[in-house]
C-alpha atoms as a PDB file:
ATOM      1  CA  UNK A   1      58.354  90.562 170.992  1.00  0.00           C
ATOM      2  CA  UNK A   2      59.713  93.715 172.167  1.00  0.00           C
ATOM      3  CA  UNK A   3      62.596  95.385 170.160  1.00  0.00           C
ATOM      4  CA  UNK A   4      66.032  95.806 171.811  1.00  0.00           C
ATOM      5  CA  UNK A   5      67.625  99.375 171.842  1.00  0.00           C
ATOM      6  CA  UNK A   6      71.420  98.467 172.985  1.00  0.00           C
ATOM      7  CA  UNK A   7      72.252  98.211 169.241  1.00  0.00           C
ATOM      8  CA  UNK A   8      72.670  94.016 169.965  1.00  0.00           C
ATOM      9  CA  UNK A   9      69.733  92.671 167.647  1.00  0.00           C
ATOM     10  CA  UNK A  10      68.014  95.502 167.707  1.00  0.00           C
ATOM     11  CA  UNK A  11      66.423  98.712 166.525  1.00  0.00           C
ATOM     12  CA  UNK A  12      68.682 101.571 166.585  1.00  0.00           C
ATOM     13  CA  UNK A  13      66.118 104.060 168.109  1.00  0.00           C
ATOM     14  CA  UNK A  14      63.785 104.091 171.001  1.00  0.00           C
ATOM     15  CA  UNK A  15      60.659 105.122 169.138  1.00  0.00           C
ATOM     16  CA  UNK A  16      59.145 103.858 166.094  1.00  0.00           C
ATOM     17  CA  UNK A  17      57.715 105.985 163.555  1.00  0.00           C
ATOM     18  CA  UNK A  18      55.996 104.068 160.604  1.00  0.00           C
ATOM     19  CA  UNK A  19      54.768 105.268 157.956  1.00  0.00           C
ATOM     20  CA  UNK A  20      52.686 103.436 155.694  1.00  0.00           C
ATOM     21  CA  UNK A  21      53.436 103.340 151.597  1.00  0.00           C
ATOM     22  CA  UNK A  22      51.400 100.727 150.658  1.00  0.00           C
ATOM     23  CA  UNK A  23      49.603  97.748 151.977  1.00  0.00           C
ATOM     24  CA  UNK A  24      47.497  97.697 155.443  1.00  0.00           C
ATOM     25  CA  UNK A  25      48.808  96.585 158.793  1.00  0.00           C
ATOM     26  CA  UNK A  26      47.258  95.938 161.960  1.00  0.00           C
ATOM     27  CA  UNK A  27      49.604  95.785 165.020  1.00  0.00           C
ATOM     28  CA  UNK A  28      48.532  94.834 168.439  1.00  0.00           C
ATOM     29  CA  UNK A  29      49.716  95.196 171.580  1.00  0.00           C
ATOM     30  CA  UNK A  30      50.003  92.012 174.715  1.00  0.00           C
ATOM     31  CA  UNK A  31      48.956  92.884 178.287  1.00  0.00           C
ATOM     32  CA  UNK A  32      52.605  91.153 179.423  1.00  0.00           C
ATOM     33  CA  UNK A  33      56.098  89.276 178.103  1.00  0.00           C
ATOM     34  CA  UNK A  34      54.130  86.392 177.561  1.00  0.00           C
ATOM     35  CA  UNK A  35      52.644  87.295 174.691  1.00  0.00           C
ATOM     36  CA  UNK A  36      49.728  85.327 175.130  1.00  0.00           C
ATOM     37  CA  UNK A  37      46.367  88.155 175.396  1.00  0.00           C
ATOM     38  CA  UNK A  38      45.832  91.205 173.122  1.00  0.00           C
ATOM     39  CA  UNK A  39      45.796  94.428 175.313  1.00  0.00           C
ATOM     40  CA  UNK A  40      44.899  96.848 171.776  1.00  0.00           C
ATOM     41  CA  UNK A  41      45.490  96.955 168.403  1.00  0.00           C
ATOM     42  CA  UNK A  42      45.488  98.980 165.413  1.00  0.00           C
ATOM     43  CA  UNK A  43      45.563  99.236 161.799  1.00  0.00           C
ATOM     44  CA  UNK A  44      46.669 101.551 159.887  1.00  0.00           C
ATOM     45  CA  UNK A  45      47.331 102.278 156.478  1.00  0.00           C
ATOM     46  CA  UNK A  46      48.740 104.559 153.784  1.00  0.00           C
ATOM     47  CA  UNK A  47      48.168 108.299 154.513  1.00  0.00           C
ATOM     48  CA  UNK A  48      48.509 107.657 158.114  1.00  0.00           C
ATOM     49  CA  UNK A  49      51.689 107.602 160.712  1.00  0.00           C
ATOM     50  CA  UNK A  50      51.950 105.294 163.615  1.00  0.00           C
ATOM     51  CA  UNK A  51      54.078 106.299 166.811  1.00  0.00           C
ATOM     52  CA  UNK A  52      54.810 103.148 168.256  1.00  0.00           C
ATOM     53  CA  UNK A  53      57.205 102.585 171.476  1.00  0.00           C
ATOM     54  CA  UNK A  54      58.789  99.516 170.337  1.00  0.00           C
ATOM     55  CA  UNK A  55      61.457  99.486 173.568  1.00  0.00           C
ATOM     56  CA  UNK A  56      58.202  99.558 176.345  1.00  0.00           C
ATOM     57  CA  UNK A  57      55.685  97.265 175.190  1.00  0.00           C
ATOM     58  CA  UNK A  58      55.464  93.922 173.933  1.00  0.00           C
ATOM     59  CA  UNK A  59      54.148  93.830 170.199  1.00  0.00           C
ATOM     60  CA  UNK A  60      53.157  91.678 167.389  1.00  0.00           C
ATOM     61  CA  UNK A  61      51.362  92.072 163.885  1.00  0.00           C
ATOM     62  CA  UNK A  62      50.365  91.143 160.484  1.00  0.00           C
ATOM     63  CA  UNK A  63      49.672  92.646 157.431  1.00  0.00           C
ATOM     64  CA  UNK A  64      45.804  93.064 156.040  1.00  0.00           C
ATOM     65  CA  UNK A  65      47.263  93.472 152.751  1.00  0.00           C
ATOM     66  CA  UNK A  66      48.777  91.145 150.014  1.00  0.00           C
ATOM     67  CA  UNK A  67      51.539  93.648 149.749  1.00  0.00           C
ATOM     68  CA  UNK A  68      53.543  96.180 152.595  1.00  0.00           C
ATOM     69  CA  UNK A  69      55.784  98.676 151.897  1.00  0.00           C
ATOM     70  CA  UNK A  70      56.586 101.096 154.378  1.00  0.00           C
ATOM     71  CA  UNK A  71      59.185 103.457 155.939  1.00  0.00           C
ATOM     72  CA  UNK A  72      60.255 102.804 159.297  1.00  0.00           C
ATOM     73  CA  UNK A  73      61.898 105.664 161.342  1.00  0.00           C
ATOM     74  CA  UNK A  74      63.470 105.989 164.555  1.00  0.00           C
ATOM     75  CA  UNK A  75      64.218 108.119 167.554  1.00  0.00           C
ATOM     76  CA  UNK A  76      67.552 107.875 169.268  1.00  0.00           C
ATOM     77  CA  UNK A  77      66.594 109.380 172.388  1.00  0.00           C
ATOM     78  CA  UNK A  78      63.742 109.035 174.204  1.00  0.00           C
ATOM     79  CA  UNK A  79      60.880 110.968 173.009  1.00  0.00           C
ATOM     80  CA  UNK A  80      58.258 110.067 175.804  1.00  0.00           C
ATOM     81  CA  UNK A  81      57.492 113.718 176.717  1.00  0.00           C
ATOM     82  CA  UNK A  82      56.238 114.994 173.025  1.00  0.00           C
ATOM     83  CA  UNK A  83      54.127 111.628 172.698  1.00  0.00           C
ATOM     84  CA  UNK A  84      52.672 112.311 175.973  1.00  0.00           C
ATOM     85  CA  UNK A  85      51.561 115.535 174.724  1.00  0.00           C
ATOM     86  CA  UNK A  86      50.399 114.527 171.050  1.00  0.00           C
ATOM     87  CA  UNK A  87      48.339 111.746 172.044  1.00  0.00           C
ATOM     88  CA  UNK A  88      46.713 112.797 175.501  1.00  0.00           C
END
């Protein structure tokens, strides 16, 4: 899926920032709107934050864990230009 910013069913923000309370995740990226290959993915866990641009790419996951508890934050405005620089 990818996560709608016009506030219609949708994520208020246009970047997600999640951090991680309990519980692994893994979260992958596909290579197009069909959803149908993996392009990446990544799991993360407690003690880590992951900057994810929910609005640009399509996106699925699962939880590694029995249990997930985490804190989801977002950006209203587009914040391309500092990820750009934090994760060159």
């Amino acid at each position: 899926h990818i996560d709608n910013t016009d506030g219609v069913g949708g994520y208020p923000g246009k970047t997600s920032l999640i951090i991680p309370l309990i519980g692994d995740f893994t979260t992958w990226y596909f290579t197009d709107d069909t959803c149908t290959e993996k392009a990446d993915q990544v799991t993360y866990s407690p003690g880590s934050i992951f900057v994810m641009k929910n609005w640009d790419r399509y996106h699925g996951g699962e939880p590694v864990s029995d249990y997930r508890l985490c804190l989801h934050v977002f950006s209203q405005t587009d914040i391309d230009d500092y990820l750009d620089v934090l994760f060159d």
